[in-house]
C-alpha atoms as a PDB file:
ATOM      1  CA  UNK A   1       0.000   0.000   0.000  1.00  0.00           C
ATOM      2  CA  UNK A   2       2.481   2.378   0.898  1.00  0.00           C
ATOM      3  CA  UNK A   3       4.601   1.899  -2.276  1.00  0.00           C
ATOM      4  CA  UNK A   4       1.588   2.058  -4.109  1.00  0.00           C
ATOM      5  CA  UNK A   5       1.297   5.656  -2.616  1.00  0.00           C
ATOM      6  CA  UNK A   6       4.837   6.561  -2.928  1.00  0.00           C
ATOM      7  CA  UNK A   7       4.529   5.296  -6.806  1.00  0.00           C
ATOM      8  CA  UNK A   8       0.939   7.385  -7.355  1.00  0.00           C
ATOM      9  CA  UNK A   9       2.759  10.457  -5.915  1.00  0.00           C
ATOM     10  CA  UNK A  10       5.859  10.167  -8.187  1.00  0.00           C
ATOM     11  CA  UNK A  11       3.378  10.277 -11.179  1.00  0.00           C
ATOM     12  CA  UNK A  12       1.456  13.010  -9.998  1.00  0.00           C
ATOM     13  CA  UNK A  13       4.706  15.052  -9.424  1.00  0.00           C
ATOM     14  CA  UNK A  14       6.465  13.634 -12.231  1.00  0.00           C
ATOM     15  CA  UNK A  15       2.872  14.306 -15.098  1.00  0.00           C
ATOM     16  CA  UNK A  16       2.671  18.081 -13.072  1.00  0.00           C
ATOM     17  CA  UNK A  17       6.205  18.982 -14.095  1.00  0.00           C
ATOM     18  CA  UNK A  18       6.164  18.044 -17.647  1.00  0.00           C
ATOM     19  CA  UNK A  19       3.074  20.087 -17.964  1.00  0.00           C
ATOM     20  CA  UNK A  20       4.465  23.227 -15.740  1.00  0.00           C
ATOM     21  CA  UNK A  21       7.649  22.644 -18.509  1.00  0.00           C
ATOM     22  CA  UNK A  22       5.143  22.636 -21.760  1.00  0.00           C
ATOM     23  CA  UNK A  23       2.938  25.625 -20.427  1.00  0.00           C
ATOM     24  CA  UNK A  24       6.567  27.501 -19.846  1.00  0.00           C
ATOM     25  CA  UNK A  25       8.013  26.430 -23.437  1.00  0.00           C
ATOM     26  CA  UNK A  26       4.499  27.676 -24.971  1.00  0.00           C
ATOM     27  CA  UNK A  27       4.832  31.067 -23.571  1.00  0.00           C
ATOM     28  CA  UNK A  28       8.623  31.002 -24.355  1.00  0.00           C
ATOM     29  CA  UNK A  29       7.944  30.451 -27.631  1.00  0.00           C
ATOM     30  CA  UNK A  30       4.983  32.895 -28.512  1.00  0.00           C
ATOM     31  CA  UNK A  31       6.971  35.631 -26.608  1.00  0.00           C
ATOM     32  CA  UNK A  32      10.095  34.448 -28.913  1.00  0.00           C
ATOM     33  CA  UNK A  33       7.301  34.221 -32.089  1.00  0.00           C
ATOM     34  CA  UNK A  34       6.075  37.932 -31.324  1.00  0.00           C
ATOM     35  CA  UNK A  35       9.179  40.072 -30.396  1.00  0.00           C
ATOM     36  CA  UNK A  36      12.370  41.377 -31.510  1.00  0.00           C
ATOM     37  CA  UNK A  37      15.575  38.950 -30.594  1.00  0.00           C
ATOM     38  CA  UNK A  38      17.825  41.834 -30.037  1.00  0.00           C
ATOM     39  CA  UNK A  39      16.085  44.558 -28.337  1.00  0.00           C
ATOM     40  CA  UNK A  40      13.075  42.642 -26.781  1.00  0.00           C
ATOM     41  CA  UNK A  41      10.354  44.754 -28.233  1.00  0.00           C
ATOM     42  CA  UNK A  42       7.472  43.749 -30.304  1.00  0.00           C
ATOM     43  CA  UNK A  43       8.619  42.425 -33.434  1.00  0.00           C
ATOM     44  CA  UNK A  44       6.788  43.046 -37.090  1.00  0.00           C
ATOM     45  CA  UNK A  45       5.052  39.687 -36.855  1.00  0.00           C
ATOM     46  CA  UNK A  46       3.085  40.765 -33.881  1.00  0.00           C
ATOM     47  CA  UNK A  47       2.346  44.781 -35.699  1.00  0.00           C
ATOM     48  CA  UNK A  48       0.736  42.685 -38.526  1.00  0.00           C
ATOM     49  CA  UNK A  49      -1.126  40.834 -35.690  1.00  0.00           C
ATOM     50  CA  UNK A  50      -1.830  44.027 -34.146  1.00  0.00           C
ATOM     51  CA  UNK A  51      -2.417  45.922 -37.454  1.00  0.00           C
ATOM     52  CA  UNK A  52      -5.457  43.320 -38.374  1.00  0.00           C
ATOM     53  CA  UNK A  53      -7.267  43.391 -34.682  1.00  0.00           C
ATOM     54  CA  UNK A  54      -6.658  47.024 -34.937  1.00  0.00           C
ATOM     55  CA  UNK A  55      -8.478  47.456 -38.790  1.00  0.00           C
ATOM     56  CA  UNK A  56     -11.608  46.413 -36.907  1.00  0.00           C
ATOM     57  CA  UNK A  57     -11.847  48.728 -34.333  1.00  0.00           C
ATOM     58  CA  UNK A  58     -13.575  52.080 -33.560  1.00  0.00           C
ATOM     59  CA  UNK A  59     -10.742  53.872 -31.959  1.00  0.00           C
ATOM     60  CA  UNK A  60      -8.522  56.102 -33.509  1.00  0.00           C
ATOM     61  CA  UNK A  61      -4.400  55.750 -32.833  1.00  0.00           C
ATOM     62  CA  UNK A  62      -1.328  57.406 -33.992  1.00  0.00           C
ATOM     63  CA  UNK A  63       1.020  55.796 -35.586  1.00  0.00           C
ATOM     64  CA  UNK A  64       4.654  57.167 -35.486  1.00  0.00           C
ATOM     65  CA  UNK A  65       7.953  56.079 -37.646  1.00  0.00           C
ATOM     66  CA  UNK A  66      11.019  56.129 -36.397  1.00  0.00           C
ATOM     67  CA  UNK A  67      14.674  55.810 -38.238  1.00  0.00           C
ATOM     68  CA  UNK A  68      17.720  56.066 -36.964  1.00  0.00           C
ATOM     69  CA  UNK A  69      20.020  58.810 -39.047  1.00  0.00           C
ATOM     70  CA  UNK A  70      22.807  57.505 -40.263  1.00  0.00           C
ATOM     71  CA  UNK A  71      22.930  53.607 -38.814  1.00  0.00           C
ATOM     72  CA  UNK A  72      25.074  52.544 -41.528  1.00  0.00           C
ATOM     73  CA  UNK A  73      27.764  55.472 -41.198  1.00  0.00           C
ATOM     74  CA  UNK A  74      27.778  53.980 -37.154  1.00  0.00           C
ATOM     75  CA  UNK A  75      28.024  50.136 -37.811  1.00  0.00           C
ATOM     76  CA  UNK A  76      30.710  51.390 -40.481  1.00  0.00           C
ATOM     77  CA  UNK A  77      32.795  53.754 -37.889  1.00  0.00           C
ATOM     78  CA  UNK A  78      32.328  51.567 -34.999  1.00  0.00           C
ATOM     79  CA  UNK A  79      31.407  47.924 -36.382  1.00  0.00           C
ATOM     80  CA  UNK A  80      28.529  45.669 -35.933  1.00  0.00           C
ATOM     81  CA  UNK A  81      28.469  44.560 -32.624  1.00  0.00           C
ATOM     82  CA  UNK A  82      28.443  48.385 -31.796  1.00  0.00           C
ATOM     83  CA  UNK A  83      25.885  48.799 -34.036  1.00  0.00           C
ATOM     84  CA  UNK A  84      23.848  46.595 -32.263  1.00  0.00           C
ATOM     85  CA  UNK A  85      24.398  48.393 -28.949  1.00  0.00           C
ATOM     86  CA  UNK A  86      23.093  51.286 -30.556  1.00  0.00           C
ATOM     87  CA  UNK A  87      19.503  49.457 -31.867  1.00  0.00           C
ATOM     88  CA  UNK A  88      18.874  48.221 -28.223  1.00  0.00           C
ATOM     89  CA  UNK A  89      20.112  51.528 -26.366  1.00  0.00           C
ATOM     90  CA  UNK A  90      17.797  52.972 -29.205  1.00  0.00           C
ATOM     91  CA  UNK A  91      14.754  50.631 -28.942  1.00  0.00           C
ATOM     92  CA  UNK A  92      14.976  50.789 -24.560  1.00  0.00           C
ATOM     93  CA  UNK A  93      14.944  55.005 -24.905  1.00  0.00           C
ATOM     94  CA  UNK A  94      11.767  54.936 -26.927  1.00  0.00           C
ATOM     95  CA  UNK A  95      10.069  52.171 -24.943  1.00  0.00           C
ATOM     96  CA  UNK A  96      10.685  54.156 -21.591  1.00  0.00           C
ATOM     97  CA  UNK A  97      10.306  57.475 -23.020  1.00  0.00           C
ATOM     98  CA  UNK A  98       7.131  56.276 -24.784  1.00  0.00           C
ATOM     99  CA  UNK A  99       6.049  54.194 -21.423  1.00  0.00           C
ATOM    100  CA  UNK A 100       6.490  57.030 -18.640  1.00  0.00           C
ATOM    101  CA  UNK A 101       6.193  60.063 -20.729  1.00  0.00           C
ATOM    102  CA  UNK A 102       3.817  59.813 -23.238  1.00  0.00           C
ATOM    103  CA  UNK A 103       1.513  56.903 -22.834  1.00  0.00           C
ATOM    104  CA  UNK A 104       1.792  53.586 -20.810  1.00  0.00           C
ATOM    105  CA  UNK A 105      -0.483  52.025 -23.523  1.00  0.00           C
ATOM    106  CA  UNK A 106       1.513  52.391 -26.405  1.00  0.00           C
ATOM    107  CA  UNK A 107       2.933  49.393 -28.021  1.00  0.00           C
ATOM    108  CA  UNK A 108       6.568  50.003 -29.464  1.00  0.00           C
ATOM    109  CA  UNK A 109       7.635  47.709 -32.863  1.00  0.00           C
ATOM    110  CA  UNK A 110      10.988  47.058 -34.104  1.00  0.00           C
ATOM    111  CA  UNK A 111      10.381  46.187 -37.572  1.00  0.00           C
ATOM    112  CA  UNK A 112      13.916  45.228 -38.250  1.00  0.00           C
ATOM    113  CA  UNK A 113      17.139  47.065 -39.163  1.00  0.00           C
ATOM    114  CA  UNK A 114      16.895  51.237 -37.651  1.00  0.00           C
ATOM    115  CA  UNK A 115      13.386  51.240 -38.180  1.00  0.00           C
ATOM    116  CA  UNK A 116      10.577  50.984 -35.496  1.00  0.00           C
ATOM    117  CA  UNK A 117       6.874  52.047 -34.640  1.00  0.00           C
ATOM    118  CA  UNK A 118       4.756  53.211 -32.247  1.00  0.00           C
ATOM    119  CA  UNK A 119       1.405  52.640 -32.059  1.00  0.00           C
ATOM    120  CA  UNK A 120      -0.856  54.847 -29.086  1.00  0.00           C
ATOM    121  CA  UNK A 121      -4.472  56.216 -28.819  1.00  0.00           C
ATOM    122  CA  UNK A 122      -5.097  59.299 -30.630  1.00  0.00           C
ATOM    123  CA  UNK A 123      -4.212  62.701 -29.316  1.00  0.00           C
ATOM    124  CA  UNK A 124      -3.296  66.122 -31.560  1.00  0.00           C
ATOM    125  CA  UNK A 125      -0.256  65.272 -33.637  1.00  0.00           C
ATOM    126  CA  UNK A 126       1.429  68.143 -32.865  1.00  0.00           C
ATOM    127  CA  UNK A 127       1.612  67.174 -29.435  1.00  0.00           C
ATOM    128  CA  UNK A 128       2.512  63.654 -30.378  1.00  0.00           C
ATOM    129  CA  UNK A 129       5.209  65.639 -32.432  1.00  0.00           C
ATOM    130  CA  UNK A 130       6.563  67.794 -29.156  1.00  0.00           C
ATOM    131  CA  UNK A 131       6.757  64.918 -27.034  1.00  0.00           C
ATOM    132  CA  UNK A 132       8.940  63.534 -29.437  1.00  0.00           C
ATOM    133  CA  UNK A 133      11.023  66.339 -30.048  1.00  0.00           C
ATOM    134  CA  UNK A 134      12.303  66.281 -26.340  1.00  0.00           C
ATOM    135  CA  UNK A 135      12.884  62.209 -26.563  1.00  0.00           C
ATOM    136  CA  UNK A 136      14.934  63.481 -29.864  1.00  0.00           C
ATOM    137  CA  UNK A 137      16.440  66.035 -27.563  1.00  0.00           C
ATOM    138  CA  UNK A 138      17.039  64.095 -24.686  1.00  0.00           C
ATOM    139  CA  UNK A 139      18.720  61.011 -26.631  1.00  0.00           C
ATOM    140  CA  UNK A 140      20.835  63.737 -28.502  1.00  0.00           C
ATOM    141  CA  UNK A 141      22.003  64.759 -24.940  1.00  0.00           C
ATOM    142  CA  UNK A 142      22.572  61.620 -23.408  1.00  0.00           C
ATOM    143  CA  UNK A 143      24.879  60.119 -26.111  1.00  0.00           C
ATOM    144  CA  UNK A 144      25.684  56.614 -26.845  1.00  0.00           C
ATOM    145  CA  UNK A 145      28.823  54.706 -25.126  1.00  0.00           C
ATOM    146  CA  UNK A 146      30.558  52.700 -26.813  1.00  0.00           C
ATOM    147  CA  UNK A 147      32.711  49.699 -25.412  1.00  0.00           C
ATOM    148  CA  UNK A 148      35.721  51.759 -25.349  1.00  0.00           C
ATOM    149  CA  UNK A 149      34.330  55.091 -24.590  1.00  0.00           C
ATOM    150  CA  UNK A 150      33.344  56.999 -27.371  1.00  0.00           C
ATOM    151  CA  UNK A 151      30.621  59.005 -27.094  1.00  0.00           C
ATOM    152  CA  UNK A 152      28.296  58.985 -29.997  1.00  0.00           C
ATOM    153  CA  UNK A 153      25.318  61.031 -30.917  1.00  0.00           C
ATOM    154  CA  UNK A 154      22.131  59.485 -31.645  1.00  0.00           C
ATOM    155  CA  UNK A 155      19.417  61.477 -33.719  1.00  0.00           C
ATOM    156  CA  UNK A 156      16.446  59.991 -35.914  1.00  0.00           C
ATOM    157  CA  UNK A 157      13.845  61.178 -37.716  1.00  0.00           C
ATOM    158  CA  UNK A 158      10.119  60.564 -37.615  1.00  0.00           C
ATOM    159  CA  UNK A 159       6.825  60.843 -39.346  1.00  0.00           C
ATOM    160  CA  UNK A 160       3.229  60.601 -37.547  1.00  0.00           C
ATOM    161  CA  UNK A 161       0.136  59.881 -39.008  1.00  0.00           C
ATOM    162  CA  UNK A 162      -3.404  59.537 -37.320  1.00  0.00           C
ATOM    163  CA  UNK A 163      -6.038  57.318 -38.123  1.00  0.00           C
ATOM    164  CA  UNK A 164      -9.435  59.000 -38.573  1.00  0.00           C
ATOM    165  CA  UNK A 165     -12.541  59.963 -41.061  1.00  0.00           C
ATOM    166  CA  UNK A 166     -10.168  59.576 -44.006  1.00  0.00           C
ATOM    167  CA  UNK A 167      -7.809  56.971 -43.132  1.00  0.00           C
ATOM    168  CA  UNK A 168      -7.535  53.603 -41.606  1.00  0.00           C
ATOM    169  CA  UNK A 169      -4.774  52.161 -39.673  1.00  0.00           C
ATOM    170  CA  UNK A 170      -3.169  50.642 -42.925  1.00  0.00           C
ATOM    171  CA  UNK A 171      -3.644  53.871 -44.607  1.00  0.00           C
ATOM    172  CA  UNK A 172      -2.268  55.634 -41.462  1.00  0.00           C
ATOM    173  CA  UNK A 173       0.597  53.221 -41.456  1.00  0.00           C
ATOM    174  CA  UNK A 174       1.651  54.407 -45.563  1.00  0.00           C
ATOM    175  CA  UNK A 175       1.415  58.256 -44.239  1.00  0.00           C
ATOM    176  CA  UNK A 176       3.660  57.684 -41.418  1.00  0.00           C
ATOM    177  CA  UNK A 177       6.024  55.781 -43.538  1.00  0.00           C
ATOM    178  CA  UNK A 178       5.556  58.566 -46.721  1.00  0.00           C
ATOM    179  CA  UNK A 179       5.910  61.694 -43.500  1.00  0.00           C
ATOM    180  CA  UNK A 180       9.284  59.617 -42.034  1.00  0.00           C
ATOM    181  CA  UNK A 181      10.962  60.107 -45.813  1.00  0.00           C
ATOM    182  CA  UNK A 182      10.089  63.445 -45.927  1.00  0.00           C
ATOM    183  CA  UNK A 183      11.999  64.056 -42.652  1.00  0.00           C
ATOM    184  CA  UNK A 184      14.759  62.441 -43.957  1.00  0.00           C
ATOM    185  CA  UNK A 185      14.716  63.976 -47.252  1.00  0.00           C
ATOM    186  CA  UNK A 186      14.751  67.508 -45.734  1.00  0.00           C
ATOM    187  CA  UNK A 187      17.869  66.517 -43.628  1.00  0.00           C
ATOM    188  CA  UNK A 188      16.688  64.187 -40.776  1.00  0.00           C
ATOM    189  CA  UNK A 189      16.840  64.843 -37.264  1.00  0.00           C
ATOM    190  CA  UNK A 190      13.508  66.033 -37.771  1.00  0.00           C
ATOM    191  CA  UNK A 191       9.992  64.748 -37.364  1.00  0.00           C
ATOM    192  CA  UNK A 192       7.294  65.327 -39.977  1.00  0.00           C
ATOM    193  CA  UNK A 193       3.545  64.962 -39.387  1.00  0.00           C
ATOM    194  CA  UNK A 194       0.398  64.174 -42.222  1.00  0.00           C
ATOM    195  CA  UNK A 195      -1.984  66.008 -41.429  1.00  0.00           C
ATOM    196  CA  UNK A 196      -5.698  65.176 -41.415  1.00  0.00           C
ATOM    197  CA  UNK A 197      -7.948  66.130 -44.108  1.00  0.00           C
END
């Protein structure tokens, strides 16, 4: 009887393990299916995710771009694995800076290389725009650090774009994109906004 019990126990332990380890491998792998390997945020599988649950809904967001100025001039002056540095010290700035200054609801997307997103519930663009200008101004004045202490100077520039009346988030999503080019076509470090109709 008592081995019996010993033997019943041993299974019970034994079956809740394996399916503590499965639940944990699950999660582990939908968090690893739906963000970024090297800076942790969301990745561009989960804003397509996002972007179709989103396409159905009555709210109205902003959508801002974001692209680093001159990434390949810093991978090429201080290599790759700098380079690196530079897209998670990037992607952990905007994340915070989004998260405690702007709005704690925002989801932040790398979408791979210097490029990433933020998505947030609508408020006026131009203050969407200011309170990105002083995360430009603040990242400008903290300055990178590289391994062997070089100071570098991080700028990007931007586009926003709101959804609304005339535009959709997929729409919204092309005028972002189409505002971010513009910045960097008038000289980056800069953040452009499309306007509403």
């Amino acid at each position: 009887m008592t081995m019996g019990s010993l033997l019943m126990q041993f299974l019970v332990t034994t079956y809740s393990s394996v399916k503590e380890k499965q639940a944990r491998d699950f999660e582990r792998a939908r968090y690893n299916e739906e963000h970024d390997a090297l800076t942790g945020l969301y990745n561009y599988e989960a804003y397509g995710k996002e972007i179709k649950r989103l396409s159905s809904s009555s709210q109205d967001y902003n959508i801002i771009m974001f692209d680093i100025d001159h990434f390949k001039q810093i991978n090429d002056t201080y290599g790759h694995l700098e380079g690196n540095g530079v897209l998670q010290y990037f992607g952990t700035c905007l994340e915070d800076y989004t998260h405690t200054k702007v709005d704690d609801s925002a989801l932040v997307y790398r979408f791979g290389g210097e490029e990433f997103c933020v998505i947030m519930p609508k408020m006026k663009q131009e203050r969407v725009k200011e309170y990105f200008l002083n995360f430009q101004a603040e990242l400008k004045k903290a300055r990178y650090q590289t391994e062997d202490g070089r100071s570098v100077e991080l700028t990007f520039s931007g586009g926003i774009a709101s959804t609304g009346k005339s535009a959709g988030i997929s729409s919204a999503m092309k005028k972002a994109d189409n505002a971010l080019y513009q910045a960097k076509n008038l000289g980056r470090a800069r953040i452009e906004v499309s306007y509403e109709n």
